[in-house]
C-alpha atoms as a PDB file:
ATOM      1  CA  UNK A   1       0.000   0.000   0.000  1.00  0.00           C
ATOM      2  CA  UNK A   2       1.824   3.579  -1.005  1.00  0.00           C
ATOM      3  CA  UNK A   3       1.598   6.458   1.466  1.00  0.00           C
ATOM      4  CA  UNK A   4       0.410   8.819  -1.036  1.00  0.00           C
ATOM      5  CA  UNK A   5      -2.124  10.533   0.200  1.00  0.00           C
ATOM      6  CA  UNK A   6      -1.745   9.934   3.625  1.00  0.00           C
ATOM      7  CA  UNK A   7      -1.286  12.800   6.664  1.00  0.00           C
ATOM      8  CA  UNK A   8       2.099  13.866   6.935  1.00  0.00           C
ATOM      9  CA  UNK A   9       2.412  12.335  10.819  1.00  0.00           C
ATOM     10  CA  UNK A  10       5.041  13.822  13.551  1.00  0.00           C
ATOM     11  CA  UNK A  11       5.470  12.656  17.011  1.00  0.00           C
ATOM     12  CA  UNK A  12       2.512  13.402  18.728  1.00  0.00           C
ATOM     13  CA  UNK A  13       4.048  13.669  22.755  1.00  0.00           C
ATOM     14  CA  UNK A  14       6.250  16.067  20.974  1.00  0.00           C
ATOM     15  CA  UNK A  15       3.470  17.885  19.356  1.00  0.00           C
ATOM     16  CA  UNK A  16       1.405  17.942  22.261  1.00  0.00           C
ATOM     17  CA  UNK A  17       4.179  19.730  24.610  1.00  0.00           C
ATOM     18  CA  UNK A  18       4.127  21.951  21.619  1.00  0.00           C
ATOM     19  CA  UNK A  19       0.396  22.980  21.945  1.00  0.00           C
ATOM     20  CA  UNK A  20       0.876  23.417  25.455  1.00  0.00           C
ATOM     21  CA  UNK A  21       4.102  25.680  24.540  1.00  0.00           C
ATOM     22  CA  UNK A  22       1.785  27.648  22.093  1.00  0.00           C
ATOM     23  CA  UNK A  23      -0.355  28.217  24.473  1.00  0.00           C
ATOM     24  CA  UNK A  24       1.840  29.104  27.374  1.00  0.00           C
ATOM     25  CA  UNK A  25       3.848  31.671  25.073  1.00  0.00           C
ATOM     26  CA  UNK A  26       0.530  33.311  23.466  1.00  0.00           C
ATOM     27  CA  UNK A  27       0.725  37.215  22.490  1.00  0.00           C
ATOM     28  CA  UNK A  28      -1.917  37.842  24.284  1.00  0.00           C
ATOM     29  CA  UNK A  29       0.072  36.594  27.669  1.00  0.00           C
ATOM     30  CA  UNK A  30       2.705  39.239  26.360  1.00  0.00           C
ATOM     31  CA  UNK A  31       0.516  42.324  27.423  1.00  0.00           C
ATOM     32  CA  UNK A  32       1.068  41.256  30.931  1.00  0.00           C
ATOM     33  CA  UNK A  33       4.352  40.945  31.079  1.00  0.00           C
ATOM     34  CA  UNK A  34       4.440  44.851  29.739  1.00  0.00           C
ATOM     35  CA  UNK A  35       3.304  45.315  33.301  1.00  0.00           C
ATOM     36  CA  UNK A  36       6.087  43.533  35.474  1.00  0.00           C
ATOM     37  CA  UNK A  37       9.313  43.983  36.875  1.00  0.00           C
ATOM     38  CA  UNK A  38      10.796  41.484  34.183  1.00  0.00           C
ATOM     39  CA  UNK A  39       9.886  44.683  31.774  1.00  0.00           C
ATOM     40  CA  UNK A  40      11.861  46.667  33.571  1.00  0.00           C
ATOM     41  CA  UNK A  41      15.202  45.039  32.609  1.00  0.00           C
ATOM     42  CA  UNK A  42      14.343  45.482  28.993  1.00  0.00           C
ATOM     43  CA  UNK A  43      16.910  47.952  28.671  1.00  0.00           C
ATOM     44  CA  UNK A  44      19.400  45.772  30.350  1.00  0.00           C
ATOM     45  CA  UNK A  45      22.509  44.103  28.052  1.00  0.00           C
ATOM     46  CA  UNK A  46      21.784  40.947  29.798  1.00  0.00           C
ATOM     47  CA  UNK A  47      18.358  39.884  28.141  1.00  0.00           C
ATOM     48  CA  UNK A  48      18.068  35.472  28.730  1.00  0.00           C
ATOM     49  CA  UNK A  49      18.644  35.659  32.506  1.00  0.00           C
ATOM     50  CA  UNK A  50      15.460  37.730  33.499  1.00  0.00           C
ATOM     51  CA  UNK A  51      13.931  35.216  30.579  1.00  0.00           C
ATOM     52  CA  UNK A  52      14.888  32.422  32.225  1.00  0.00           C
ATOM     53  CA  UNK A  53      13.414  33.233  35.865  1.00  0.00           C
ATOM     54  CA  UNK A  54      10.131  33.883  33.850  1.00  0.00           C
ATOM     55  CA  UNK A  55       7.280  31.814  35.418  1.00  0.00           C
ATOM     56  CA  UNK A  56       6.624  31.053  31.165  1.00  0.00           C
ATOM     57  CA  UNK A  57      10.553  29.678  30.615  1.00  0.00           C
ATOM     58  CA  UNK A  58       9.999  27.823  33.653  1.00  0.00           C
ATOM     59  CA  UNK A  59       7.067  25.836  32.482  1.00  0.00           C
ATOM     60  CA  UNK A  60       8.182  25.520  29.217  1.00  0.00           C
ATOM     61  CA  UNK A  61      11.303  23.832  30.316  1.00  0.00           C
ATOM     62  CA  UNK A  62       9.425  21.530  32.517  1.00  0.00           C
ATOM     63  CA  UNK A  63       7.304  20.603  29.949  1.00  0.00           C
ATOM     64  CA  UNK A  64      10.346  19.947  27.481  1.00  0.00           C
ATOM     65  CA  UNK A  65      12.299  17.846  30.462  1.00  0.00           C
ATOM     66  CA  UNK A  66       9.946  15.273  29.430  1.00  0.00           C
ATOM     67  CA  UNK A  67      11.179  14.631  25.857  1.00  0.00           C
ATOM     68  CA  UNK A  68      13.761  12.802  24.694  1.00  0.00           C
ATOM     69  CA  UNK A  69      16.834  14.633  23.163  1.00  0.00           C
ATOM     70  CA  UNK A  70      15.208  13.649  19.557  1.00  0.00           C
ATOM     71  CA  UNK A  71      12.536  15.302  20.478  1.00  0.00           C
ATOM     72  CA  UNK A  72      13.680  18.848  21.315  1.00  0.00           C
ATOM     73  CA  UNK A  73      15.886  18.696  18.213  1.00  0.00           C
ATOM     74  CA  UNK A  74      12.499  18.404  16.356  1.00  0.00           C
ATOM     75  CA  UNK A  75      10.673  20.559  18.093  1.00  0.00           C
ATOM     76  CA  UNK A  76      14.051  23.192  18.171  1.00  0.00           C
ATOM     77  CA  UNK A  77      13.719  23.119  13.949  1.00  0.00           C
ATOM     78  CA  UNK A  78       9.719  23.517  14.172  1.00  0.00           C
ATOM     79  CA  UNK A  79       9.934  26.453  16.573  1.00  0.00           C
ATOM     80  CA  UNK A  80      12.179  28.003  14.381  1.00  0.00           C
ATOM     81  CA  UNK A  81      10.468  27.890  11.243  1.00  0.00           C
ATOM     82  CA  UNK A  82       7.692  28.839  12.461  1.00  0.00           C
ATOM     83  CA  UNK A  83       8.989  31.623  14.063  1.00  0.00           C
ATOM     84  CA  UNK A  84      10.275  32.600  10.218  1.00  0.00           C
ATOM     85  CA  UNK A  85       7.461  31.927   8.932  1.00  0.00           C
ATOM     86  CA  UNK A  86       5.502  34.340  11.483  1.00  0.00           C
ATOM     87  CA  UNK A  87       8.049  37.293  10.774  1.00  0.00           C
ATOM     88  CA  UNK A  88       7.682  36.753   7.161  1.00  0.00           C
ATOM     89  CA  UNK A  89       4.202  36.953   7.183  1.00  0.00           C
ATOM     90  CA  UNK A  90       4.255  39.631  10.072  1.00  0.00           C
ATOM     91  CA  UNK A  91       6.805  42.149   7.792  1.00  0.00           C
ATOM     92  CA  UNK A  92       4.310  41.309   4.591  1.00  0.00           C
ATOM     93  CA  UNK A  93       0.828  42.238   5.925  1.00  0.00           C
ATOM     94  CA  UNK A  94       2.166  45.027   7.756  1.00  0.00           C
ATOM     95  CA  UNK A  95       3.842  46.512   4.200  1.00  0.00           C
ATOM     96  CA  UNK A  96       0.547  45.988   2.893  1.00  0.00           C
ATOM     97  CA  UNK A  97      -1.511  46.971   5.973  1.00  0.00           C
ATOM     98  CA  UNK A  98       0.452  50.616   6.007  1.00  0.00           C
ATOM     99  CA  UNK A  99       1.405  51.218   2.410  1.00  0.00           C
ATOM    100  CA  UNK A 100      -1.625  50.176   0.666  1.00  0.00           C
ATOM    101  CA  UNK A 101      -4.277  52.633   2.640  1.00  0.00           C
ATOM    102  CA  UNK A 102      -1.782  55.279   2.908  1.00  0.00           C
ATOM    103  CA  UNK A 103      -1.302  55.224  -1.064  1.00  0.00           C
ATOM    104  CA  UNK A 104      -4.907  54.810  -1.559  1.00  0.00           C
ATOM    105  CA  UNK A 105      -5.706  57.555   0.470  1.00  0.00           C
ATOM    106  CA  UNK A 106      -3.231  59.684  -1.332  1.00  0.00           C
ATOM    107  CA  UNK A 107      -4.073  58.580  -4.900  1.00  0.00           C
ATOM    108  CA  UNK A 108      -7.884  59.160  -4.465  1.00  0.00           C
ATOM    109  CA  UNK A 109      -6.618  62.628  -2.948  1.00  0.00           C
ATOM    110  CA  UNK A 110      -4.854  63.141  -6.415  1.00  0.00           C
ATOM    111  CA  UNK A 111      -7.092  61.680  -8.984  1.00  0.00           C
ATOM    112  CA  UNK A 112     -10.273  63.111  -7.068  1.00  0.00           C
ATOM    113  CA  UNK A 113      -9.723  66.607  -4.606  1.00  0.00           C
ATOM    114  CA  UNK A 114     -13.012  66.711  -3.210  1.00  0.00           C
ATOM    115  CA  UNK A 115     -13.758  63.041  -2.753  1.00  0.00           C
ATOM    116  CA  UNK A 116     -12.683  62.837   0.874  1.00  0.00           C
ATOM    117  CA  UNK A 117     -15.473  66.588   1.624  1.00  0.00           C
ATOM    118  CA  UNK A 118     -18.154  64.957  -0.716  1.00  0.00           C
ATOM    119  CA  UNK A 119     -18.075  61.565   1.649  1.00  0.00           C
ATOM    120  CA  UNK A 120     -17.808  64.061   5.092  1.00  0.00           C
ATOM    121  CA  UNK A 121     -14.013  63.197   5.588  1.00  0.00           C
ATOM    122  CA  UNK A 122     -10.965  65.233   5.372  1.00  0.00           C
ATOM    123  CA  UNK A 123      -7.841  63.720   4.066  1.00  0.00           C
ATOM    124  CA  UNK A 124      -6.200  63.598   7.181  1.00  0.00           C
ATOM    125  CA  UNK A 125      -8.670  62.489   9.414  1.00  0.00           C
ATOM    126  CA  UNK A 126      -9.060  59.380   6.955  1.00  0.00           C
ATOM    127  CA  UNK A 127      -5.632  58.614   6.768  1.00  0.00           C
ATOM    128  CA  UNK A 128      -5.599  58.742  10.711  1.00  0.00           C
ATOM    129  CA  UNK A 129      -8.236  56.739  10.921  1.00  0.00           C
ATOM    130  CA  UNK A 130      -7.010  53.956   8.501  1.00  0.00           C
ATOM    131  CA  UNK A 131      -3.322  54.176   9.665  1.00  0.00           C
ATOM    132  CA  UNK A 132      -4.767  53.694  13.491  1.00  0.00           C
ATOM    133  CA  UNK A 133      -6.978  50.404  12.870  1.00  0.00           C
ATOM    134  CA  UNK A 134      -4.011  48.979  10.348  1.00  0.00           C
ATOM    135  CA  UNK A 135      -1.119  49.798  13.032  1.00  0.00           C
ATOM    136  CA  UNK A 136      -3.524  47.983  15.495  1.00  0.00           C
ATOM    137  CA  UNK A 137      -3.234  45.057  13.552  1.00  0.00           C
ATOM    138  CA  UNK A 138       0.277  45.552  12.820  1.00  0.00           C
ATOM    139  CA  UNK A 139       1.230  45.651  16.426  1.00  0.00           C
ATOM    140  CA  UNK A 140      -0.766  42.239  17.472  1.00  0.00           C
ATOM    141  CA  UNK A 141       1.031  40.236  14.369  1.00  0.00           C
ATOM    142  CA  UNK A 142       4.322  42.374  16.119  1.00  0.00           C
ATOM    143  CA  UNK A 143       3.392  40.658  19.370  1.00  0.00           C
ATOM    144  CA  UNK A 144       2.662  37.172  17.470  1.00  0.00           C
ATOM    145  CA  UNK A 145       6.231  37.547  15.729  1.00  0.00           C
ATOM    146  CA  UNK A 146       7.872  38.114  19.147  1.00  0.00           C
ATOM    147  CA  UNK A 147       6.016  35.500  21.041  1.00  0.00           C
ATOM    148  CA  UNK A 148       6.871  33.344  18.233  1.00  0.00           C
ATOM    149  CA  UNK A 149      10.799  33.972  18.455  1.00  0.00           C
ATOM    150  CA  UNK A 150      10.435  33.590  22.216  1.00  0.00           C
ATOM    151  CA  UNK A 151       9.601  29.937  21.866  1.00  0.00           C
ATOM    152  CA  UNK A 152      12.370  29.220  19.553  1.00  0.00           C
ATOM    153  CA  UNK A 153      14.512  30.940  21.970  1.00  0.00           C
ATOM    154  CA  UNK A 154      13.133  28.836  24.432  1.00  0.00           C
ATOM    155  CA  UNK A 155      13.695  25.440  22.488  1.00  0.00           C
ATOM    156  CA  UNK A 156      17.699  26.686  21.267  1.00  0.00           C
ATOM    157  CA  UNK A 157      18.216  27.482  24.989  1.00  0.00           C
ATOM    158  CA  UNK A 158      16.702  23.843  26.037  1.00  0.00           C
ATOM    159  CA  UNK A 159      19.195  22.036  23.185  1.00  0.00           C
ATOM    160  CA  UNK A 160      21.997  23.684  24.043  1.00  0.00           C
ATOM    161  CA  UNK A 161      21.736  23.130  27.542  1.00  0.00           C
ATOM    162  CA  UNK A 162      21.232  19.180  27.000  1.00  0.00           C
ATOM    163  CA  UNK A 163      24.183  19.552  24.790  1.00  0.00           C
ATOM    164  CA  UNK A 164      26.438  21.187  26.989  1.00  0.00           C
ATOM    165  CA  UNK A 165      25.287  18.516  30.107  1.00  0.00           C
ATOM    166  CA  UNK A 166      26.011  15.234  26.826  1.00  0.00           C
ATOM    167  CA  UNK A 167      29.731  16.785  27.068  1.00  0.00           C
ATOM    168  CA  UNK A 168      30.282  17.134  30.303  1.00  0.00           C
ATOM    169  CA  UNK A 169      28.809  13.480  30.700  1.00  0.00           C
ATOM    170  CA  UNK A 170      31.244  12.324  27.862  1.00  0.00           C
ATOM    171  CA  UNK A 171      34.347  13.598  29.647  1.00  0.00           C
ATOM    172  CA  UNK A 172      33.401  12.224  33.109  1.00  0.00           C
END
């Protein structure tokens, strides 16, 4: 019997500590931590060891000290293309997000001068009012990007550290 056709399968232990990672790194969680003393050392040089006292990096290395080393090698290459693939799509909507409105609202400025007064708008009140619901948007696929790269973060961190402790187990 061929495969064709079949679901592409993955280990599903390892993609269940990845829902629970999903869920534990959401962007929504990230407005919270706006609000503690964590935020604070944002301006710091040192930037992994406030991460890693993070009740979030806690968890999420729990959860991973049940996997095998296989395991957070796949889940290490996952993380990180999907956190590409979330800044890829994160730096093409907002292009089109910002640039498209703020052109349209421009062009229909040049091609038409009293379109914007004829509909009860003036041009910059209409440009405001795009740019402000589109840089909404922007800024929540910004917090999806981030959350996104936090994870991977969280998964290199987790590999390097078994790698370092394989080492020091090889020279003992």
């Amino acid at each position: 019997m061929s495969d064709e056709g079949q679901l592409i399968r993955t280990d599903p232990v390892a993609m269940g500590v990845w829902k629970r990672l999903t869920s534990l790194f959401a962007t929504w969680r990230m407005l919270l931590a706006g609000f503690t003393r964590r935020s604070l050392s944002q301006m710091a040089n040192d930037q992994l060891t406030p991460l890693t006292r993070a009740v979030h990096w806690k968890v999420g290395l729990g959860l991973l000290g049940g996997l095998d080393d296989a395991q957070v090698e796949f889940l290490k290459t996952y993380a990180a293309l999907n956190a590409q693939r979330v800044e890829r799509v994160f730096r093409t909507t907002t292009l089109l997000l910002v640039s498209v409105p703020v052109a349209a609202v421009f062009g229909i400025s040049e091609i038409e001068p009293d379109f914007w007064a004829r509909i009860g708008f003036e041009r910059i009140d209409t440009l405001i009012g795009i740019l402000g619901v589109w840089m909404v948007c922007s800024l929540m696929m910004m917090g999806a990007a981030w959350r996104a790269r936090d994870l991977a973060d969280l998964l290199e961190f987790e590999h390097a550290r078994r790698e370092m402790l394989a080492r020091r187990r090889g020279k003992a």
